[in-house]
N, C-alpha and C. Protein backbone atom coordinates (compact mmCIF):
# COMPACT_ATOMS: atom_id res chain seq x y z
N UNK A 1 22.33 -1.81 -33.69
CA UNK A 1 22.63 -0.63 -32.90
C UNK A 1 24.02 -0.82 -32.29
N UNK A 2 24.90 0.28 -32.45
CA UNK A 2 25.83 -0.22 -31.97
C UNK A 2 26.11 0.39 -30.95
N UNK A 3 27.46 -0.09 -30.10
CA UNK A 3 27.51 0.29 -28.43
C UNK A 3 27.49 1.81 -28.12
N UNK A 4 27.74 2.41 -28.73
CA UNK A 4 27.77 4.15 -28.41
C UNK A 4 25.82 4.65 -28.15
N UNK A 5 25.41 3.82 -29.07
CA UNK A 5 23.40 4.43 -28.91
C UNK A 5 22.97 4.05 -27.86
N UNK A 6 23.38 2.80 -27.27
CA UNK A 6 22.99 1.93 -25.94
C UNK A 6 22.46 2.79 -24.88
N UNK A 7 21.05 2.87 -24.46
CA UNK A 7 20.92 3.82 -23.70
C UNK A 7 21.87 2.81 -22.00
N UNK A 8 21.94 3.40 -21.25
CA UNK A 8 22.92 2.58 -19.75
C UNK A 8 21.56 2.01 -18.75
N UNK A 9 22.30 1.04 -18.54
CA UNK A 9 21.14 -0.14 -17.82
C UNK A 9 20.30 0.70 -16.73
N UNK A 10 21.58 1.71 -15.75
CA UNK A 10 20.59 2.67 -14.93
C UNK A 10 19.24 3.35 -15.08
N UNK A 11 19.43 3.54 -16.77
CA UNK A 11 18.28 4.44 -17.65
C UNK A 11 17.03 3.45 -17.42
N UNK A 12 16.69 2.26 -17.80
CA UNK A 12 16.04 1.78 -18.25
C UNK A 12 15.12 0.53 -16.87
N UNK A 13 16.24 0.56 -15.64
CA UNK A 13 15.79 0.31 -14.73
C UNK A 13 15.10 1.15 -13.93
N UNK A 14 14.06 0.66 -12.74
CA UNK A 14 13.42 2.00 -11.98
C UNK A 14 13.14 1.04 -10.75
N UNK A 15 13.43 1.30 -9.61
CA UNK A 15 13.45 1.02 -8.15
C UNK A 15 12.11 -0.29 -8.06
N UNK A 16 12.32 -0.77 -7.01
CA UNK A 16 10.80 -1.98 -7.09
C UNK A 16 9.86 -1.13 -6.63
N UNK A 17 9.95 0.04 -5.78
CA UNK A 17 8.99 0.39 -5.17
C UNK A 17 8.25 1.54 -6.26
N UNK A 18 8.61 1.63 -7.15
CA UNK A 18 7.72 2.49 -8.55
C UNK A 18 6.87 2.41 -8.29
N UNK A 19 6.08 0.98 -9.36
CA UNK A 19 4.75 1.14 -9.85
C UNK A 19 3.59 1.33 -8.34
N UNK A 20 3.96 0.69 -6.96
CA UNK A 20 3.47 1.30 -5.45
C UNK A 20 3.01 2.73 -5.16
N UNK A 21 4.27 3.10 -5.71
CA UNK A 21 3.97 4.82 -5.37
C UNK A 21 3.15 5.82 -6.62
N UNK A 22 3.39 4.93 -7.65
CA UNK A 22 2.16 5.41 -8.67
C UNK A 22 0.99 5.30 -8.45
N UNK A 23 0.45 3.57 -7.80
CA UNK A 23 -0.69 3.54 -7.73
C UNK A 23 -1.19 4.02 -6.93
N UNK A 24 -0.11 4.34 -5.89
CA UNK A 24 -0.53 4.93 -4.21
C UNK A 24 -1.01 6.30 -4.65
N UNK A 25 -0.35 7.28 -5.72
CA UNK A 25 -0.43 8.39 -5.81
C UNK A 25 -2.03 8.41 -6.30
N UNK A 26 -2.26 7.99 -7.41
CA UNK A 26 -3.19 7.53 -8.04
C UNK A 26 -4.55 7.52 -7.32
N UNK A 27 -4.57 6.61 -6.69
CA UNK A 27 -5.82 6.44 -5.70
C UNK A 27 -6.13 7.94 -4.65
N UNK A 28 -4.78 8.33 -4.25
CA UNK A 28 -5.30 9.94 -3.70
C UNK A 28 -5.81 10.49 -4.11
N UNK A 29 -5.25 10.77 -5.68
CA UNK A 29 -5.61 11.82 -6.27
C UNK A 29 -7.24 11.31 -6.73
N UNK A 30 -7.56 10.06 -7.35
CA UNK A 30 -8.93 9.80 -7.51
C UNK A 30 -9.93 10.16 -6.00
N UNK A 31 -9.42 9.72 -4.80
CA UNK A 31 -9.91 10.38 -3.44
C UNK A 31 -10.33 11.18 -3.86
N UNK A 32 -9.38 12.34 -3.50
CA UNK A 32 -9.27 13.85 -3.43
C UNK A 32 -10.04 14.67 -4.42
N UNK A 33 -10.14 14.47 -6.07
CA UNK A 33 -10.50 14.86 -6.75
C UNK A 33 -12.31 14.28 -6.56
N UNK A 34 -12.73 13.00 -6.17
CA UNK A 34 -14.08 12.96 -6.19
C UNK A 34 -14.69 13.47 -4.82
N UNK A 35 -13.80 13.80 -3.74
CA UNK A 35 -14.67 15.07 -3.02
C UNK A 35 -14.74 16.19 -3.12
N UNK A 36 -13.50 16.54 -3.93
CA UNK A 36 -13.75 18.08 -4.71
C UNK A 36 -14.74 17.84 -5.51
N UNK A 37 -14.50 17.20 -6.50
CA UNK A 37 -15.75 17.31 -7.23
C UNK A 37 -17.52 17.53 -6.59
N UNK A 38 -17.52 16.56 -5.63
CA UNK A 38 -18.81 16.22 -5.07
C UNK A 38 -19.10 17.80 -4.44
N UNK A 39 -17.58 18.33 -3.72
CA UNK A 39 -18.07 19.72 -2.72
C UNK A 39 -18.95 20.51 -4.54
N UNK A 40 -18.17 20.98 -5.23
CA UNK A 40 -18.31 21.76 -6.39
C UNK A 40 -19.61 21.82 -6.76
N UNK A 41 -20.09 19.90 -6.97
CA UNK A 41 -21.41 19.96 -7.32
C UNK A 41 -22.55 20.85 -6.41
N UNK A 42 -21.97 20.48 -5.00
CA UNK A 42 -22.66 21.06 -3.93
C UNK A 42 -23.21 22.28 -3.80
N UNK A 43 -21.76 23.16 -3.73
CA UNK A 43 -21.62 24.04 -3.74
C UNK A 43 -21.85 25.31 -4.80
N UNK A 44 -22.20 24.66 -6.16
CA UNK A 44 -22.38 25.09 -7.48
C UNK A 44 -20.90 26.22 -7.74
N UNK A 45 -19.93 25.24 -7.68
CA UNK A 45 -18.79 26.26 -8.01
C UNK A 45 -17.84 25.81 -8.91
N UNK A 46 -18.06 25.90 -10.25
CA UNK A 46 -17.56 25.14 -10.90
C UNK A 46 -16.07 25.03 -11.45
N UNK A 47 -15.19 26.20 -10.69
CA UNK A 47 -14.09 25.67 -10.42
C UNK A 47 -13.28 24.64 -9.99
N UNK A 48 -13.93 24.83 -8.47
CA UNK A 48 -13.78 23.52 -7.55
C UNK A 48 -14.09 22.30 -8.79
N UNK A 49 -15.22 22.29 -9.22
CA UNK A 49 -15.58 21.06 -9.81
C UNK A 49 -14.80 20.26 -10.82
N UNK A 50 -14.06 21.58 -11.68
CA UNK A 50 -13.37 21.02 -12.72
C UNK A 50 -11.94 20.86 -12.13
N UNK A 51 -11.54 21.62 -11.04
CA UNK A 51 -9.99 21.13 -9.95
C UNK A 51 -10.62 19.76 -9.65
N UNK A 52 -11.69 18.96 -9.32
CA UNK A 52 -11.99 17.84 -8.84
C UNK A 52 -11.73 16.77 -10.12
N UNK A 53 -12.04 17.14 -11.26
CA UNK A 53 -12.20 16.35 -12.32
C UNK A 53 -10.93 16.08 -13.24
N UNK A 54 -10.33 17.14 -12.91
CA UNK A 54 -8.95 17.01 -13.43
C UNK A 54 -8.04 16.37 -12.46
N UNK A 55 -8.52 16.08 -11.14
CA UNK A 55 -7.66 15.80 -10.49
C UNK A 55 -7.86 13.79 -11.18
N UNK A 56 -9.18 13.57 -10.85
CA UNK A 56 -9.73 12.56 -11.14
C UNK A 56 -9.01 12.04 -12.29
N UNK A 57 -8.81 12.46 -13.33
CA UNK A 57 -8.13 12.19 -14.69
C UNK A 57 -6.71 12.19 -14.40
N UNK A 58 -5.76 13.18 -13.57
CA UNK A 58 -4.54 12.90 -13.12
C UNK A 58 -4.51 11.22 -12.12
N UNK A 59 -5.30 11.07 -11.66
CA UNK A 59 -5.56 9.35 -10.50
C UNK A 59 -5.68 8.58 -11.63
N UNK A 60 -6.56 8.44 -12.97
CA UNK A 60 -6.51 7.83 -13.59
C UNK A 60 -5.04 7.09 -14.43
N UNK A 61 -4.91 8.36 -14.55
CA UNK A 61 -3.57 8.33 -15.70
C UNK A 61 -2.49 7.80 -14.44
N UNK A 62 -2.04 8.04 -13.04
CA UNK A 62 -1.27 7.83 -12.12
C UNK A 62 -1.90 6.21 -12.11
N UNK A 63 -2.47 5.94 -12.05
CA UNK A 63 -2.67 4.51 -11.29
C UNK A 63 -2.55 3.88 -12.76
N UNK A 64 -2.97 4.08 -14.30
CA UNK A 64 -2.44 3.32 -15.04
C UNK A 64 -0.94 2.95 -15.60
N UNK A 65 -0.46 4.20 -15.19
CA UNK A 65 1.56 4.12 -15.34
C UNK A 65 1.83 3.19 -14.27
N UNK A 66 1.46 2.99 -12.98
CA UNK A 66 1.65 2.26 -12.08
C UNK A 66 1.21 1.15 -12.91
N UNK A 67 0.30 0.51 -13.06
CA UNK A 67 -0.16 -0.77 -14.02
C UNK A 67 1.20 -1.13 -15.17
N UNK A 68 1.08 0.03 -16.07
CA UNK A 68 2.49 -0.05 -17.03
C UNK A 68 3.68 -0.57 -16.26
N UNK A 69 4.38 0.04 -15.34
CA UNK A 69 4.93 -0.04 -14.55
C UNK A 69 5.29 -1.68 -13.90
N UNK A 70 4.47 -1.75 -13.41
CA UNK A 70 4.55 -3.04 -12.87
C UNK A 70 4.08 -4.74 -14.12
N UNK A 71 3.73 -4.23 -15.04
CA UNK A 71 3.59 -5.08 -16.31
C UNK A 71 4.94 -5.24 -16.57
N UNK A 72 6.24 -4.23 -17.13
CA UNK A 72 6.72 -3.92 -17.32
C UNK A 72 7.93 -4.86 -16.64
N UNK A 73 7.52 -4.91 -15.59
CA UNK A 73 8.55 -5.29 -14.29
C UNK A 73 8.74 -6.19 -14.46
N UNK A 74 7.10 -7.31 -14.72
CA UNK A 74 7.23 -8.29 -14.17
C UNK A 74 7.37 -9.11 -15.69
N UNK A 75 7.51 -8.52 -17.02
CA UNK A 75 8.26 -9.31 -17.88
C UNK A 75 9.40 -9.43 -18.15
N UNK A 76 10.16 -8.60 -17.47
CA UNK A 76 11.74 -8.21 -16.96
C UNK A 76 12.08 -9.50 -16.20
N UNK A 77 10.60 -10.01 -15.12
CA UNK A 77 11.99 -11.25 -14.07
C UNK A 77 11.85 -12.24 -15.20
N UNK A 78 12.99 -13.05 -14.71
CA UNK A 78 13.22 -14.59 -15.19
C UNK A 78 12.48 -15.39 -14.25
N UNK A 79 12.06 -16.23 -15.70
CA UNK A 79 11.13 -17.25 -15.63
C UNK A 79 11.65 -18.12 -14.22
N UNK A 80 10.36 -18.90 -13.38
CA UNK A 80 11.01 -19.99 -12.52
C UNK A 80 10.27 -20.97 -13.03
């Protein structure tokens, strides 16, 4: 590959505090989505229920990029 394809080091780096705020996001949204869900069941409204379940699947997918994320990171440092 030569130097013109090179994507720039900025690209390919991402702040330390990333994969944190993924997983942080992550866990809300799993929160949030399993008391929606739970009201829905409650409530027999199955809107609510499937806003709960999708949220649930958005926490999933958020807290595993955070995982990626921080895998990612930590084959990036140099060895001690």
């Amino acid at each position: 590959m030569n130097e013109t394809q090179k994507t720039p080091d900025s690209f390919r780096r991402l702040p330390e505090f990333a994969p944190g705020v993924a997983r942080w996001v992550g866990k809300a949204f799993l929160a949030f989505g399993f008391l929606l869900g739970i009201y829905g069941l409650t409530e027999e409204s199955p809107v609510v229920m499937r806003t709960g379940l999708g949220l649930l699947a958005a926490g999933i997918a958020a807290m595993s990029y955070g995982l990626f994320l921080a895998l990612v990171a930590r084959s990036h440092q140099p060895d001690k």
